[in-house]
Protein backbone atom coordinates (compact mmCIF):
# COMPACT_ATOMS: atom_id res chain seq x y z
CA UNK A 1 0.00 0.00 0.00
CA UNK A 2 2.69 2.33 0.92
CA UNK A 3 4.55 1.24 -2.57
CA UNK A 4 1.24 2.96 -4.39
CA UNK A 5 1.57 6.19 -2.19
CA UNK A 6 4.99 6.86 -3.32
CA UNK A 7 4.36 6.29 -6.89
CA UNK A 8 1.16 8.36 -6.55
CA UNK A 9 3.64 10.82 -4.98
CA UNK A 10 5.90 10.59 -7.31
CA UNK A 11 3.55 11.07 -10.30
CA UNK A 12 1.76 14.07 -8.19
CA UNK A 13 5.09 15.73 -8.52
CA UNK A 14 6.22 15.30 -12.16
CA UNK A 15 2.60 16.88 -12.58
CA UNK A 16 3.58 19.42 -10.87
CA UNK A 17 7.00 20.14 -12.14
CA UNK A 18 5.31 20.25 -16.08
CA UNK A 19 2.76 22.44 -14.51
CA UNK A 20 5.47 24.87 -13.43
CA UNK A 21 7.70 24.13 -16.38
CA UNK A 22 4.56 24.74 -18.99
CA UNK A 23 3.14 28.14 -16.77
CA UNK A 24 6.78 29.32 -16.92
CA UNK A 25 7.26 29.37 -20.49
CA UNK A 26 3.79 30.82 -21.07
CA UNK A 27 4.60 33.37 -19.07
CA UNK A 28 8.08 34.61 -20.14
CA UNK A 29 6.49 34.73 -23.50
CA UNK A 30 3.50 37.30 -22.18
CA UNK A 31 3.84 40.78 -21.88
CA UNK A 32 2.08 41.58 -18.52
CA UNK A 33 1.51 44.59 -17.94
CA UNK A 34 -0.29 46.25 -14.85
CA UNK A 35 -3.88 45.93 -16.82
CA UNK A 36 -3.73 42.36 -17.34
CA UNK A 37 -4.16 41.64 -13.98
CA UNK A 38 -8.07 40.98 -14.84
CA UNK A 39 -6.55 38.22 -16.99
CA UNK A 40 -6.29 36.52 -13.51
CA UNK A 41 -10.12 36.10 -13.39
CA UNK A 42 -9.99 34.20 -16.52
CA UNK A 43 -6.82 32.12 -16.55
CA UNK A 44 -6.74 30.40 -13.06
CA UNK A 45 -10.33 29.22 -12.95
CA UNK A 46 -9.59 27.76 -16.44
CA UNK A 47 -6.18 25.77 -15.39
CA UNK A 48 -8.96 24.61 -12.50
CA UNK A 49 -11.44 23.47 -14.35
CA UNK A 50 -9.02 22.01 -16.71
CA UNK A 51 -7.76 19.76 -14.38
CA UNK A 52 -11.45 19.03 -12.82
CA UNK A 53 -12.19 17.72 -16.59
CA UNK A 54 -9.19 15.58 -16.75
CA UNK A 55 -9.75 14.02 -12.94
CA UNK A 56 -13.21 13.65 -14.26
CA UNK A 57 -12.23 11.84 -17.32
CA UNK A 58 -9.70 9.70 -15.23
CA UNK A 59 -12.15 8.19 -13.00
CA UNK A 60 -14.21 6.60 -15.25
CA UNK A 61 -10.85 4.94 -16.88
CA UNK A 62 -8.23 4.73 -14.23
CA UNK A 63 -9.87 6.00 -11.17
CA UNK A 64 -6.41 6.12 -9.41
CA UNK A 65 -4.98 8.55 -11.65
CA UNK A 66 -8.10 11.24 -10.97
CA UNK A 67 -7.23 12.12 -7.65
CA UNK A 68 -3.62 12.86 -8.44
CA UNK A 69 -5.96 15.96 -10.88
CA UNK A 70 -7.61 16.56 -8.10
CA UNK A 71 -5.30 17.23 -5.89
CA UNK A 72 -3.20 19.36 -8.54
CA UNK A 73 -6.26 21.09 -9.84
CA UNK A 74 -5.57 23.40 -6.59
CA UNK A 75 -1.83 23.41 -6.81
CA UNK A 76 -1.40 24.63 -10.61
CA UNK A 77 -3.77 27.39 -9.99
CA UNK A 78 -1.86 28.44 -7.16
CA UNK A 79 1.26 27.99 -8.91
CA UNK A 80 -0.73 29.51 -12.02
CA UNK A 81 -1.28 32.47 -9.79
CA UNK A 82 1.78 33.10 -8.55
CA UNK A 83 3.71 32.81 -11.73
CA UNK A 84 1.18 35.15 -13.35
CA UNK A 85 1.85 37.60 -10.13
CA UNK A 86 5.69 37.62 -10.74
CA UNK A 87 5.59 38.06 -14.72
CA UNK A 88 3.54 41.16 -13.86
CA UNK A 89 6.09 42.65 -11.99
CA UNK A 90 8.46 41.64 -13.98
CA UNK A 91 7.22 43.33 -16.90
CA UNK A 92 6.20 46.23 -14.32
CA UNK A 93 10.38 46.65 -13.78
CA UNK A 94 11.10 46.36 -16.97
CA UNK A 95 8.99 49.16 -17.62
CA UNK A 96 9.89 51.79 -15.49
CA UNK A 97 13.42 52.98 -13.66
CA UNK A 98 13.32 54.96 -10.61
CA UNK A 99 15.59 57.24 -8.43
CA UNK A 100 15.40 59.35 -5.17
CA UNK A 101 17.95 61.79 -3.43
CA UNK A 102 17.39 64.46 -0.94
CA UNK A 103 18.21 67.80 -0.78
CA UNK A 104 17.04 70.70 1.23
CA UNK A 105 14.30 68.82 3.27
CA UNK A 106 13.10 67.76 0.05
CA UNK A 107 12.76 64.19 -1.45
CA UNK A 108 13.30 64.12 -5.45
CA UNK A 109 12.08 61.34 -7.10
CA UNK A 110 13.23 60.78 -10.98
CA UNK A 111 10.74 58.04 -12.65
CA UNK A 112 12.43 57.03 -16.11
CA UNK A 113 9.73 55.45 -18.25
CA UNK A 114 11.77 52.72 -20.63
CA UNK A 115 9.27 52.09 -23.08
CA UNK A 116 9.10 55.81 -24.71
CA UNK A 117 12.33 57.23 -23.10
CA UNK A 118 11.01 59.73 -21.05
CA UNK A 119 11.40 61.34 -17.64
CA UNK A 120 10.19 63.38 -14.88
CA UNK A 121 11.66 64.41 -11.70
CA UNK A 122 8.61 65.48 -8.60
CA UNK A 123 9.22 66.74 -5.16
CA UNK A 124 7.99 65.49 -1.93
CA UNK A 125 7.76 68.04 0.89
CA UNK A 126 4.99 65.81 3.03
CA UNK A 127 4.24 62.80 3.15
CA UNK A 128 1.34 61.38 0.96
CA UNK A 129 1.61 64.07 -1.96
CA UNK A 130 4.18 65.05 -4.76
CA UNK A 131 4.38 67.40 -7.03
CA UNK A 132 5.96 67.14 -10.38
CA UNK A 133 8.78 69.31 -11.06
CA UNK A 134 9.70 68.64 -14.09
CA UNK A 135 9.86 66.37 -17.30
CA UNK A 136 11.37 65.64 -20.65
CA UNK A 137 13.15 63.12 -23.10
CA UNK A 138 16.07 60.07 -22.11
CA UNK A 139 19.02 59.36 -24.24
CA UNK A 140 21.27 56.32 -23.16
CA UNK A 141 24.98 56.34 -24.45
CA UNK A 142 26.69 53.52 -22.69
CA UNK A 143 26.61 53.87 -19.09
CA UNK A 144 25.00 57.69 -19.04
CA UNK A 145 21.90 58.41 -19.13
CA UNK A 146 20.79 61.97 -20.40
CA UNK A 147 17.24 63.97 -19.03
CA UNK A 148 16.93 66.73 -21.46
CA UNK A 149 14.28 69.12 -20.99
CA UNK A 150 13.91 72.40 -23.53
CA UNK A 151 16.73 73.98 -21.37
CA UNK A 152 17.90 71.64 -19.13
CA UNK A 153 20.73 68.74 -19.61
CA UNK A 154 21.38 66.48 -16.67
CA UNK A 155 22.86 63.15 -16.44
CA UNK A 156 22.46 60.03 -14.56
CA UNK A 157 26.06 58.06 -14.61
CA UNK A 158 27.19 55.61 -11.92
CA UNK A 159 24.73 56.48 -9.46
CA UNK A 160 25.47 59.79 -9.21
CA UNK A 161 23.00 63.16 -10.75
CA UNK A 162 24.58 65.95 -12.27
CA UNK A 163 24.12 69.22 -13.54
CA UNK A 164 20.74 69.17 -11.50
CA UNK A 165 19.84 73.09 -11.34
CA UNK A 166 22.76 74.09 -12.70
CA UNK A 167 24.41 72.50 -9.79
CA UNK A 168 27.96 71.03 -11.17
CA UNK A 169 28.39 68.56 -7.98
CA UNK A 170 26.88 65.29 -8.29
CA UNK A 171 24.22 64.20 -6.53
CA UNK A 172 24.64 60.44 -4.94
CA UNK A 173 21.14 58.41 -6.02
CA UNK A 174 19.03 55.83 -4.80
CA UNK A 175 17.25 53.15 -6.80
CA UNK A 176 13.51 53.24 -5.95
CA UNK A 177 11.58 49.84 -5.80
């Protein structure tokens, strides 16, 4: 009896390592953004039911085999919803590059959006509200990033901001989560 438990076992986890192999590659192959999140509501009930129809299947034919579904009809969608939570953020990092620094009593943050290479720098004087300062274009040459503005030039180059009001010491940076 024991000798069926451990095969049972050890077929309930190659179903779940080709669960997490198969999610994995569907996800590193989707672009998540933020507004797919309602996808959620779609895609985990159907990797449940999916399973549900094979268990179903399975125990009119080989009644053994249907629990092992059963049982993993709840694990891929929990695995299904996990991996769908971390290629969101993924593709959520991807998309954006952030800064702080300090100066004055006054927190700076510089949000760099990848995707159409722009910028904008707001101040926070309070807690719970910003104000945005400024904004403009990106240009990466190797390791230096450029924020140009009409007027303005500053640059973003190992850690450090410069040129940031007309200021020529650097400023040390912060990556922002």
């Amino acid at each position: 009896m024991s000798f069926l438990r451990s095969i049972s076992l050890i077929r309930l986890l190659a179903l779940i390592l080709v669960d997490i192999i198969l999610i994995s590659i569907w996800i590193s192959n989707e672009d998540l953004p933020p507004d797919s999140a309602m996808g959620m509501y779609i895609v985990v009930p159907f990797v449940f039911l999916i399973n549900l129809l094979v268990a179903g299947i399975l125990y009119l034919f080989k009644k053994q085999y249907s629990y092992i579904f059963l049982i993993n009809a709840v694990l891929s969608s929990v695995i299904m919803y996990n991996l769908f939570l971390y290629g969101m953020q993924m593709t959520l990092d991807s998309m954006y590059d952030s800064w702080e620094f300090s100066k004055n009593d006054t927190l700076f943050v510089i949000d760099k959006e990848n995707k159409f290479n722009e910028f904008s720098i707001s101040y926070i004087t309070q807690p719970g509200s910003s104000t945005q300062y400024i904004s403009g274009s990106t240009k990466s040459k190797g390791d230096t990033l450029s924020l140009l503005t009409g007027s303005t030039r500053m640059y973003i180059a190992n850690g450090m901001l410069y040129n940031f009001r007309g200021i020529k010491a650097p400023i040390v940076l912060k990556v922002r989560n």
